[in-house]
N, C-alpha and C. Protein backbone atom coordinates (compact mmCIF):
# COMPACT_ATOMS: atom_id res chain seq x y z
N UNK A 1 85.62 126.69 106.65
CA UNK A 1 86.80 126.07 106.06
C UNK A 1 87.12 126.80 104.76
N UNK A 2 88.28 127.23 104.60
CA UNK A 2 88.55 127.73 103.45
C UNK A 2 88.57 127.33 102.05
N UNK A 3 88.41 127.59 100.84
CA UNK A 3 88.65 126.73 100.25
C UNK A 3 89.62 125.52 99.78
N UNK A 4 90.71 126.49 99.78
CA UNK A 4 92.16 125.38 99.73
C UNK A 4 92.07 124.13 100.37
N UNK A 5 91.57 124.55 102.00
CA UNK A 5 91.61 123.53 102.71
C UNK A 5 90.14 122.47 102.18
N UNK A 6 89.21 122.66 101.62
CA UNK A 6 88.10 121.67 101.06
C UNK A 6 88.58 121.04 100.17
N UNK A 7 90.01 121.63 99.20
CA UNK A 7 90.36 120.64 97.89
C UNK A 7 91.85 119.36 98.87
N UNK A 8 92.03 120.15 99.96
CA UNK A 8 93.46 119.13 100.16
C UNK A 8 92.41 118.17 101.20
N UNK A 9 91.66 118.22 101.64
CA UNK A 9 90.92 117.16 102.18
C UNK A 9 90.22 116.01 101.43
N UNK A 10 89.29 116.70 99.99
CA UNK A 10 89.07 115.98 99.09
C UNK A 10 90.21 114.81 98.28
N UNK A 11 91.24 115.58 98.18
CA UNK A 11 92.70 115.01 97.34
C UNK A 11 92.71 113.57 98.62
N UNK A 12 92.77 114.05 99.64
CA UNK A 12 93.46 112.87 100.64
C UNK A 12 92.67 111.86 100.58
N UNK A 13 91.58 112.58 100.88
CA UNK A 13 90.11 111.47 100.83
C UNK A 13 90.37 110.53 99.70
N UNK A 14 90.30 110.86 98.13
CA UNK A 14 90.95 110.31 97.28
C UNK A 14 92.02 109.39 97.51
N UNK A 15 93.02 109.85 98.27
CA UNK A 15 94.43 109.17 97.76
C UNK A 15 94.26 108.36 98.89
N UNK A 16 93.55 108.32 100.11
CA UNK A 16 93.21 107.04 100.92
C UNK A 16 92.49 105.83 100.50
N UNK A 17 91.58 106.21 99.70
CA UNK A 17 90.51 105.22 98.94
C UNK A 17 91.52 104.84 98.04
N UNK A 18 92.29 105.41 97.17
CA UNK A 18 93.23 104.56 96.40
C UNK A 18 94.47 103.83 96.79
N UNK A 19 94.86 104.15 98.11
CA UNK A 19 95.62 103.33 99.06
C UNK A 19 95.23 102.17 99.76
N UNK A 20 93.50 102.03 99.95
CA UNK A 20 93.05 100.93 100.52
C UNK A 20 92.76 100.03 99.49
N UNK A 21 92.01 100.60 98.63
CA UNK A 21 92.27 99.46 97.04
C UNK A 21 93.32 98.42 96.82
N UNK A 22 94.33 99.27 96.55
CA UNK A 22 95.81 99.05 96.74
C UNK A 22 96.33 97.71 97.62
N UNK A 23 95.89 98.13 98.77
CA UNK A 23 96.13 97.51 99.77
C UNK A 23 95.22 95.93 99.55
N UNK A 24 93.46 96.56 99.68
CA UNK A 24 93.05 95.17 99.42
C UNK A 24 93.21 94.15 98.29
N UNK A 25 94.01 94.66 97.32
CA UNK A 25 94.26 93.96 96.00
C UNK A 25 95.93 93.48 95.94
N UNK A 26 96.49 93.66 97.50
CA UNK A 26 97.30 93.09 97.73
C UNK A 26 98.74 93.31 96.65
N UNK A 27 100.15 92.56 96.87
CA UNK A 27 100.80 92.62 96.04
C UNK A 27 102.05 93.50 96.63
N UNK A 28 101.53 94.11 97.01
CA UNK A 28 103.21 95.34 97.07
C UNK A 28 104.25 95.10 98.20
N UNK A 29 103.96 94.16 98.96
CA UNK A 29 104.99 93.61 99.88
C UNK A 29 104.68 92.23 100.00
N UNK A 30 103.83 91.46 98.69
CA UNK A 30 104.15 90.17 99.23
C UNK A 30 102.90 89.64 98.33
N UNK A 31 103.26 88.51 98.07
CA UNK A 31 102.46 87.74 97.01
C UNK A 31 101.05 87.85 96.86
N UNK A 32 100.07 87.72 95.80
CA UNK A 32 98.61 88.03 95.86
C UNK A 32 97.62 86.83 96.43
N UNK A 33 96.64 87.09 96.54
CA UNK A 33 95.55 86.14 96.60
C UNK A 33 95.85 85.38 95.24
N UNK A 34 96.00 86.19 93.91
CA UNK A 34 95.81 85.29 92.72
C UNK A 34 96.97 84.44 92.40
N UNK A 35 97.92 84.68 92.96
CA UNK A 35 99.15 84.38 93.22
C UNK A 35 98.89 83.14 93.73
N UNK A 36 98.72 82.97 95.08
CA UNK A 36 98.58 81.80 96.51
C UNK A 36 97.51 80.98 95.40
N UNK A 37 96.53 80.79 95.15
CA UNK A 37 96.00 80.03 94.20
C UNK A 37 95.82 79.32 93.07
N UNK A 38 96.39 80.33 92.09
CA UNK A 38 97.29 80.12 90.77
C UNK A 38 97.56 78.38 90.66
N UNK A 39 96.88 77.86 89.46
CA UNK A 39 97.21 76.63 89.38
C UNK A 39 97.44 75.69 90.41
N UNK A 40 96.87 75.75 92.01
CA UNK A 40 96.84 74.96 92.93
C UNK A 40 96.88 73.22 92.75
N UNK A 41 97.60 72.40 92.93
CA UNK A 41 97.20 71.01 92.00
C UNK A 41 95.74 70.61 92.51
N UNK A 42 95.05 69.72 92.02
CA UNK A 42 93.75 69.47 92.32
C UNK A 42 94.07 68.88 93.43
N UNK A 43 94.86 67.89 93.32
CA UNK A 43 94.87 66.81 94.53
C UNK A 43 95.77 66.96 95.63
N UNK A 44 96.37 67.77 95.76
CA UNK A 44 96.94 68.64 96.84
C UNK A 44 95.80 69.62 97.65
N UNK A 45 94.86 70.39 97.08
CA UNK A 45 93.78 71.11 97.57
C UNK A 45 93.31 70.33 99.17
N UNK A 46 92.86 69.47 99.37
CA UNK A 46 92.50 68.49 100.62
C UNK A 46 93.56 68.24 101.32
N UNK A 47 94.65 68.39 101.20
CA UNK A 47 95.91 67.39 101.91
C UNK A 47 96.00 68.49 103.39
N UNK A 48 96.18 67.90 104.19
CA UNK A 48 96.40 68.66 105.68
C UNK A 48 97.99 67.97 106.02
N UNK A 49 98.67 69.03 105.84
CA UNK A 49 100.37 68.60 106.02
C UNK A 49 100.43 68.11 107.65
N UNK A 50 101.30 67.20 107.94
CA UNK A 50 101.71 67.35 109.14
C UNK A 50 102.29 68.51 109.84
N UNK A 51 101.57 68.79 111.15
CA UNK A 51 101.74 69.73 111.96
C UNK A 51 100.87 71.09 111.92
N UNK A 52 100.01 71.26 110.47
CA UNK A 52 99.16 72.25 110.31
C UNK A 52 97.64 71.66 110.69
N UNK A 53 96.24 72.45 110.47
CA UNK A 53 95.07 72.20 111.14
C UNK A 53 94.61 72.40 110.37
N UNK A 54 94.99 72.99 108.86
CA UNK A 54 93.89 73.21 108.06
C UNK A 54 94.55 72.56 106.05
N UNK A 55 93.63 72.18 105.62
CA UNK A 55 94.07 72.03 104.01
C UNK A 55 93.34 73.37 103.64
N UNK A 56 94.65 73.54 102.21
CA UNK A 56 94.10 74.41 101.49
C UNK A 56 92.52 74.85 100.67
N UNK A 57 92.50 73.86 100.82
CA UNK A 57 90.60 74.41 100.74
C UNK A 57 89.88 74.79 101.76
N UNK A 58 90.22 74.29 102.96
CA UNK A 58 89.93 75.25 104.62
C UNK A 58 90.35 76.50 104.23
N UNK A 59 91.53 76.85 104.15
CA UNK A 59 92.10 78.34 103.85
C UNK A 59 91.47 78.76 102.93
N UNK A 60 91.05 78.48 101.88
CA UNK A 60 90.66 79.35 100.84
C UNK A 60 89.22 79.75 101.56
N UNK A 61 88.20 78.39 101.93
CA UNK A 61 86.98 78.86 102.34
C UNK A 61 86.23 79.79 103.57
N UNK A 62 87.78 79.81 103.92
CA UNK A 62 87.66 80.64 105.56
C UNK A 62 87.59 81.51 104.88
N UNK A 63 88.57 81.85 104.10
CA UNK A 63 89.11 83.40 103.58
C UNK A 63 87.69 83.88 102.84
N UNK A 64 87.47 83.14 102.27
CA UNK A 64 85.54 83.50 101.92
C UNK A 64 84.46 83.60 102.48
N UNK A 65 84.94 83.01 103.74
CA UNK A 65 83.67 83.03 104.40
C UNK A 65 83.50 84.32 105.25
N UNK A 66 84.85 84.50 105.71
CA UNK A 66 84.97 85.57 106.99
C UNK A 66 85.09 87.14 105.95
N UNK A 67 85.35 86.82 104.76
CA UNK A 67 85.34 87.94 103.54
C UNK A 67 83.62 88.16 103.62
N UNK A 68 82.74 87.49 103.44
CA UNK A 68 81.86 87.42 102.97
C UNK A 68 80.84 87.83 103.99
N UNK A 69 81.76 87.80 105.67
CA UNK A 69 80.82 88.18 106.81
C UNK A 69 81.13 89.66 106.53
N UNK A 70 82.32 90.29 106.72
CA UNK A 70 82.66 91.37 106.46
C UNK A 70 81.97 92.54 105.57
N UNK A 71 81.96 91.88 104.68
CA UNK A 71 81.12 92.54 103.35
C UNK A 71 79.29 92.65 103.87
N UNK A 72 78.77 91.89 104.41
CA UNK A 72 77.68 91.60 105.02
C UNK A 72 77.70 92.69 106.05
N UNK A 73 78.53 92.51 106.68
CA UNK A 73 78.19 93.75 107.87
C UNK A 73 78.73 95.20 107.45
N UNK A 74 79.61 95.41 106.42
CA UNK A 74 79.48 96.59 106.14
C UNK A 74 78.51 97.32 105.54
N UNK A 75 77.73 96.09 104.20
CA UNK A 75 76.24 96.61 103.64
C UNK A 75 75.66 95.57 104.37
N UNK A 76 75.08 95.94 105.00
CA UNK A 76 73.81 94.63 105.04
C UNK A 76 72.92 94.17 104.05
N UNK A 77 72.84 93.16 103.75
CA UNK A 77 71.79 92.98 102.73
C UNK A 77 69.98 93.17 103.37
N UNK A 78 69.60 93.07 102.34
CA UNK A 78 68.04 93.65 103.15
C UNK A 78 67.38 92.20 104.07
N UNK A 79 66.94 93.04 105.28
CA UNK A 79 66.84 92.40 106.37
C UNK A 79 67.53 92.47 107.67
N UNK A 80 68.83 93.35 107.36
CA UNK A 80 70.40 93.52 107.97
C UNK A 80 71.19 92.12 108.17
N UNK A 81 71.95 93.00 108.97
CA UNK A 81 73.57 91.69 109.18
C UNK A 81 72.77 90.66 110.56
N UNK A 82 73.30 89.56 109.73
CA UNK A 82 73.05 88.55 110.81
C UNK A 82 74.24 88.06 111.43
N UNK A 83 74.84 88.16 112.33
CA UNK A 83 76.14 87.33 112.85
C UNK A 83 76.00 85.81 113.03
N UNK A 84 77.46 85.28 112.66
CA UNK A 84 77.97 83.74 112.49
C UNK A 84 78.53 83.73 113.59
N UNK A 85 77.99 82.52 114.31
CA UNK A 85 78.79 81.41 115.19
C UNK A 85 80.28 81.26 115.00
N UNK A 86 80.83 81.83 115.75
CA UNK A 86 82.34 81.53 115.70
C UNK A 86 82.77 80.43 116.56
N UNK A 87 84.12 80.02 116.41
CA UNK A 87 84.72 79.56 115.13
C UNK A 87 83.74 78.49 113.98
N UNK A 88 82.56 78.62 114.48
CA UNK A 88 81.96 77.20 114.00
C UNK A 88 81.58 77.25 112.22
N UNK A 89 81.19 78.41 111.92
CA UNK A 89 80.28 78.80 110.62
C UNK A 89 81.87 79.53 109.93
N UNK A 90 82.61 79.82 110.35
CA UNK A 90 84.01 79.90 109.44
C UNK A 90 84.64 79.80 108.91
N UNK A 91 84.79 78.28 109.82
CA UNK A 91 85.97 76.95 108.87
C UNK A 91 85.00 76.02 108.07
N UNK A 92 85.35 75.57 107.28
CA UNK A 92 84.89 74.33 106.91
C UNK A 92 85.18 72.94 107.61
N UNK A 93 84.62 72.54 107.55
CA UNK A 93 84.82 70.98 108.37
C UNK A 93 85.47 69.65 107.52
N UNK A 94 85.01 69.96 106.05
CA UNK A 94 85.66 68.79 105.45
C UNK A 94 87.01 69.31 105.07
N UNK A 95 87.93 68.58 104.69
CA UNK A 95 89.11 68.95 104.60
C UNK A 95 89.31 69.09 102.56
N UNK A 96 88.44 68.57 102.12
CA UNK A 96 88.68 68.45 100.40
C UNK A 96 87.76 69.39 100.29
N UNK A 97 88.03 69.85 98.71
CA UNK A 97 86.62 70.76 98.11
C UNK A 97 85.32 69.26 97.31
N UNK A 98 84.06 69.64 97.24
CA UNK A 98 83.81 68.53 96.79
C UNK A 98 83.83 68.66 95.24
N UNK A 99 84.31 69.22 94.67
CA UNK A 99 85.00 69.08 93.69
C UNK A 99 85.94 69.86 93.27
N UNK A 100 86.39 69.97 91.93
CA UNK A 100 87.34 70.94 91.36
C UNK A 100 86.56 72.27 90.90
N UNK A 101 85.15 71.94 90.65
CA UNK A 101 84.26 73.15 90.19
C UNK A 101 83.96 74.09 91.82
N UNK A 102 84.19 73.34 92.83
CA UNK A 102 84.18 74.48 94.26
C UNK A 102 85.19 74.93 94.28
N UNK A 103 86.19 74.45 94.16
CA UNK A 103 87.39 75.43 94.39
C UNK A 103 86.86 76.74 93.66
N UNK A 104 86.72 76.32 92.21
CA UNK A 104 86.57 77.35 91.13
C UNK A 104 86.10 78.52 91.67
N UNK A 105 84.15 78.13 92.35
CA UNK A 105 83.45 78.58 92.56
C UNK A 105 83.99 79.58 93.69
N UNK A 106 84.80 79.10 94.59
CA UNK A 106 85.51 79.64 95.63
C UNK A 106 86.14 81.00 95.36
N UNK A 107 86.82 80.60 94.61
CA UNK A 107 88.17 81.80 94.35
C UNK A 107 86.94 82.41 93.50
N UNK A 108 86.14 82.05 92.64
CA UNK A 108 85.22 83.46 92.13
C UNK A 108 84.84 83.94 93.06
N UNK A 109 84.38 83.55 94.07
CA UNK A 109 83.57 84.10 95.30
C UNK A 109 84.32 85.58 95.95
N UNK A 110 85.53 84.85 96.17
CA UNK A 110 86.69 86.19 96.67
C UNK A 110 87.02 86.90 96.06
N UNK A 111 87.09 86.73 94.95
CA UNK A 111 87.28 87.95 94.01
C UNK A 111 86.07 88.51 93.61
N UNK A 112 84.82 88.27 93.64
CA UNK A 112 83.48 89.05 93.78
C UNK A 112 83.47 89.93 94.50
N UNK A 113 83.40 89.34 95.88
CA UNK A 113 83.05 90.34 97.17
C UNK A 113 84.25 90.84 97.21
N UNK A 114 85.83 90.75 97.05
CA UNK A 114 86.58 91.62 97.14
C UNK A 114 85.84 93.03 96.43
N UNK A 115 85.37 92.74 95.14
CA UNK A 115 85.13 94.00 94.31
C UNK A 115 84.19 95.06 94.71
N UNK A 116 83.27 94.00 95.13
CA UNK A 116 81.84 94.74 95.50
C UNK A 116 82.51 95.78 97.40
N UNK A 117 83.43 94.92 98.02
CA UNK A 117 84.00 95.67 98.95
C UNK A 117 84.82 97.02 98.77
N UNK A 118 85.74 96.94 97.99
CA UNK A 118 86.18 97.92 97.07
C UNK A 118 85.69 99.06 96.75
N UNK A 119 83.70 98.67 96.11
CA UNK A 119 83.29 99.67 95.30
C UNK A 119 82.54 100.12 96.53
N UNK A 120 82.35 99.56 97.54
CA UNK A 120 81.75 100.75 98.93
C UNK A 120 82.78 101.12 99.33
N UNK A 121 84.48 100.98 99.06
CA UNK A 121 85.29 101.78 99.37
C UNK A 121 85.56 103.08 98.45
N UNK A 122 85.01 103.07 97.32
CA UNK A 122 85.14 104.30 95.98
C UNK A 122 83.64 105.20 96.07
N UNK A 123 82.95 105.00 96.57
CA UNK A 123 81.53 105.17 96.50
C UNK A 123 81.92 107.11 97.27
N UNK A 124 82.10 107.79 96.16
CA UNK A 124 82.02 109.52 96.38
C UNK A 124 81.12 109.66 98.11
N UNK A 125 80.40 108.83 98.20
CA UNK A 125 79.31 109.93 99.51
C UNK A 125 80.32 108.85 100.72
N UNK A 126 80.82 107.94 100.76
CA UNK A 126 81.04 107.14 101.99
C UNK A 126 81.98 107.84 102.80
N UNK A 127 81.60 107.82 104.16
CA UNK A 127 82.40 108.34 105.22
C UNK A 127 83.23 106.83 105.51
N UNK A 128 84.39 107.00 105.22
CA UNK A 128 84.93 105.70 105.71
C UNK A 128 85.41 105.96 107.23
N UNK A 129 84.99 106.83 108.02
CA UNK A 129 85.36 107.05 109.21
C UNK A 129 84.14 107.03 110.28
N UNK A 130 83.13 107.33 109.67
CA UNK A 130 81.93 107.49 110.10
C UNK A 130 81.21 105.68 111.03
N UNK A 131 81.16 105.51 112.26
CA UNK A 131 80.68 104.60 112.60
C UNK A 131 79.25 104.06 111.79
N UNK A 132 78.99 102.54 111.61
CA UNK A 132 78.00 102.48 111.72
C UNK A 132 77.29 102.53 112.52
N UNK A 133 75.80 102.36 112.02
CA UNK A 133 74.70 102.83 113.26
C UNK A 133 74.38 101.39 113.54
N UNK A 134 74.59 100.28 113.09
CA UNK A 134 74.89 98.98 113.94
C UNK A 134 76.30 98.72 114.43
N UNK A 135 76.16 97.46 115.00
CA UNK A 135 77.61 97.31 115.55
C UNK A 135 78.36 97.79 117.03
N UNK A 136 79.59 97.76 117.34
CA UNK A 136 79.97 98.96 118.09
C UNK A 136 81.57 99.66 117.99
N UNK A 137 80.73 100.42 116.83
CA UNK A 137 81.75 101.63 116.62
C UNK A 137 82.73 101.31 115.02
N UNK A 138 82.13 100.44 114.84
CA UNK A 138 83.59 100.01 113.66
C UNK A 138 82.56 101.08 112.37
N UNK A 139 83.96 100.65 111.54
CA UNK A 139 83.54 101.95 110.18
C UNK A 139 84.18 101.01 109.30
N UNK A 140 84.05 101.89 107.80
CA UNK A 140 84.27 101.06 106.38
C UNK A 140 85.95 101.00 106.48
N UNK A 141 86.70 101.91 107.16
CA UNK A 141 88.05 102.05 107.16
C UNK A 141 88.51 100.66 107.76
N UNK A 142 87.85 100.81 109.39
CA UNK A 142 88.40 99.60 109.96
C UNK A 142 88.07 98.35 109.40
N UNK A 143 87.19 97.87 108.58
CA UNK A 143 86.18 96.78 108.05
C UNK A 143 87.49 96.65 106.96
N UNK A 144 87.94 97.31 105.99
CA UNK A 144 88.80 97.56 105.00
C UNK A 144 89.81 96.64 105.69
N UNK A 145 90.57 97.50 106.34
CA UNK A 145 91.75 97.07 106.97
C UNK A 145 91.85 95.49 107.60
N UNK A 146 91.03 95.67 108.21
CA UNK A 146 90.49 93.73 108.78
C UNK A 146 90.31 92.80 107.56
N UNK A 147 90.27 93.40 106.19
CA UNK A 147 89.86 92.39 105.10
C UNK A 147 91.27 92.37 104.75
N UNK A 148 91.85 93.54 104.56
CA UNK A 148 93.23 93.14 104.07
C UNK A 148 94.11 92.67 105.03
N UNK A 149 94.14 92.67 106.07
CA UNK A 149 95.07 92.08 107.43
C UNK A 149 94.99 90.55 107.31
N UNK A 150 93.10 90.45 107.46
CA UNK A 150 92.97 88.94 107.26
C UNK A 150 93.29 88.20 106.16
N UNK A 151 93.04 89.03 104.98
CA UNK A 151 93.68 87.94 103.75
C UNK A 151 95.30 87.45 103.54
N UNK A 152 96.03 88.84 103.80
CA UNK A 152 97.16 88.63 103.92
C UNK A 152 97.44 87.60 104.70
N UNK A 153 97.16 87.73 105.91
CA UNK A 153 97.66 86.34 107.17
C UNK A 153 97.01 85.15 105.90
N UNK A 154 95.80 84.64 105.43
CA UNK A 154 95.77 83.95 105.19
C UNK A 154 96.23 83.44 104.08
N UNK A 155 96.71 84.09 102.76
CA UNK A 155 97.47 83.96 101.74
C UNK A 155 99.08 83.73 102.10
N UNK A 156 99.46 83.97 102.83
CA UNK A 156 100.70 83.77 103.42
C UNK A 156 100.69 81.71 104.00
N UNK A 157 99.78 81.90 104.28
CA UNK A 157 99.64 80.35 104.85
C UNK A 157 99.34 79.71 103.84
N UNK A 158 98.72 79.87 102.66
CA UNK A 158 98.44 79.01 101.67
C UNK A 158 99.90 78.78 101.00
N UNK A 159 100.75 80.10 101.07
CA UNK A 159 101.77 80.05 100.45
C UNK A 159 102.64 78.90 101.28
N UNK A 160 102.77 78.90 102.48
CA UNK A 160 103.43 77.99 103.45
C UNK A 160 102.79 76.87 103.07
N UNK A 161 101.82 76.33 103.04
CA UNK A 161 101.25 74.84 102.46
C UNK A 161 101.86 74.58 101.49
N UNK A 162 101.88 75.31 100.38
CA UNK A 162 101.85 75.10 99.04
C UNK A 162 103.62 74.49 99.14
N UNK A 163 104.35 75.17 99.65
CA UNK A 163 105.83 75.30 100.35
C UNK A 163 106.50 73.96 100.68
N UNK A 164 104.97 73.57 101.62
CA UNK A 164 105.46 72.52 102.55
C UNK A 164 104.78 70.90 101.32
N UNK A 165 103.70 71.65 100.87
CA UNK A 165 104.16 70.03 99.36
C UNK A 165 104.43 70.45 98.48
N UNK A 166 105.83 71.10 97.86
CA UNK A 166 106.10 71.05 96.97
C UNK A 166 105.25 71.76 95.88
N UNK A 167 104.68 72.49 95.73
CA UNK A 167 103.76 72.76 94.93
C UNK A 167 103.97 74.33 95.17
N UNK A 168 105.15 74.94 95.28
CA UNK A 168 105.01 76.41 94.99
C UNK A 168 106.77 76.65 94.11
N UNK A 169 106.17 77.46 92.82
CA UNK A 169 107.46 77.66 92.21
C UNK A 169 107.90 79.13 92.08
N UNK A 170 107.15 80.00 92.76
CA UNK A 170 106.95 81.23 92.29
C UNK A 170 108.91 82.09 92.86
């Protein structure tokens, strides 16, 4: 490979990792995670509108939970990835947070592992194309993309809740 061609591969490599950032930090075609949350009323958090299946604290905790599988199977923590029972270990079952300090705890949660996801997306040696050697066949690219696909769908719905009681002024 020539040289030229080792610096315009490096550049891209770059400007993809700063496109998926981008991407997972949301914003450029449509409202944020910090956004959809932003001053949520307390007592709206539990309410399940007519015609929907989930309250906003379902949404938020899915969005953490299935964040949090993600992140898990891209690093494994030591011991490796254990897979969750679907749909069962996903959703939450109660419809309220049990308090105002879980919500809290919540939205820190997503914005944690967003970061720590992120920084195995900046990490100089990562092949974001490169399969893992568990799994079958997925990579940090596709893992990326599934975090931002999924949050979006689900920030969009918080926004529709929020919509449907009154509780969005943005």
């Amino acid at each position: 490979m020539a040289k030229a061609d080792v610096k315009k591969s490096s550049s891209e490599g770059e400007e993809l990792r700063k496109q998926l950032v981008a991407l997972l930090d949301g914003g450029q075609a449509h409202a944020t995670f910090e956004d959809a949350v932003a001053d949520f009323p307390v007592k709206l958090r539990g309410v399940v509108p007519n015609g929907l299946p989930y309250s906003a604290w379902q949404i938020l905790e899915h969005i953490r939970i299935a964040q949090r599988d993600i992140l898990d199977f891209s690093a494994p923590p030591t011991g490796g990835y254990q897979g969750m029972e679907w749909p069962e270990a996903y959703w939450p079952k109660a419809a309220e947070p049990g308090s105002a300090e879980a919500w809290e705890r919540s939205v820190a949660a997503v914005k944690a592992d967003l970061e720590k996801f992120k920084a195995l997306i900046l990490r100089p040696q990562a092949d974001l194309a490169k399969p893992f050697l568990w799994g079958t066949g997925q990579n940090l690219l596709r893992e990326a993309l599934l975090i931002a696909d999924h949050n979006a769908y689900h920030v969009g719905e918080l926004i529709v809740l929020r919509r449907l009681l009154g509780a969005w002024k943005k």
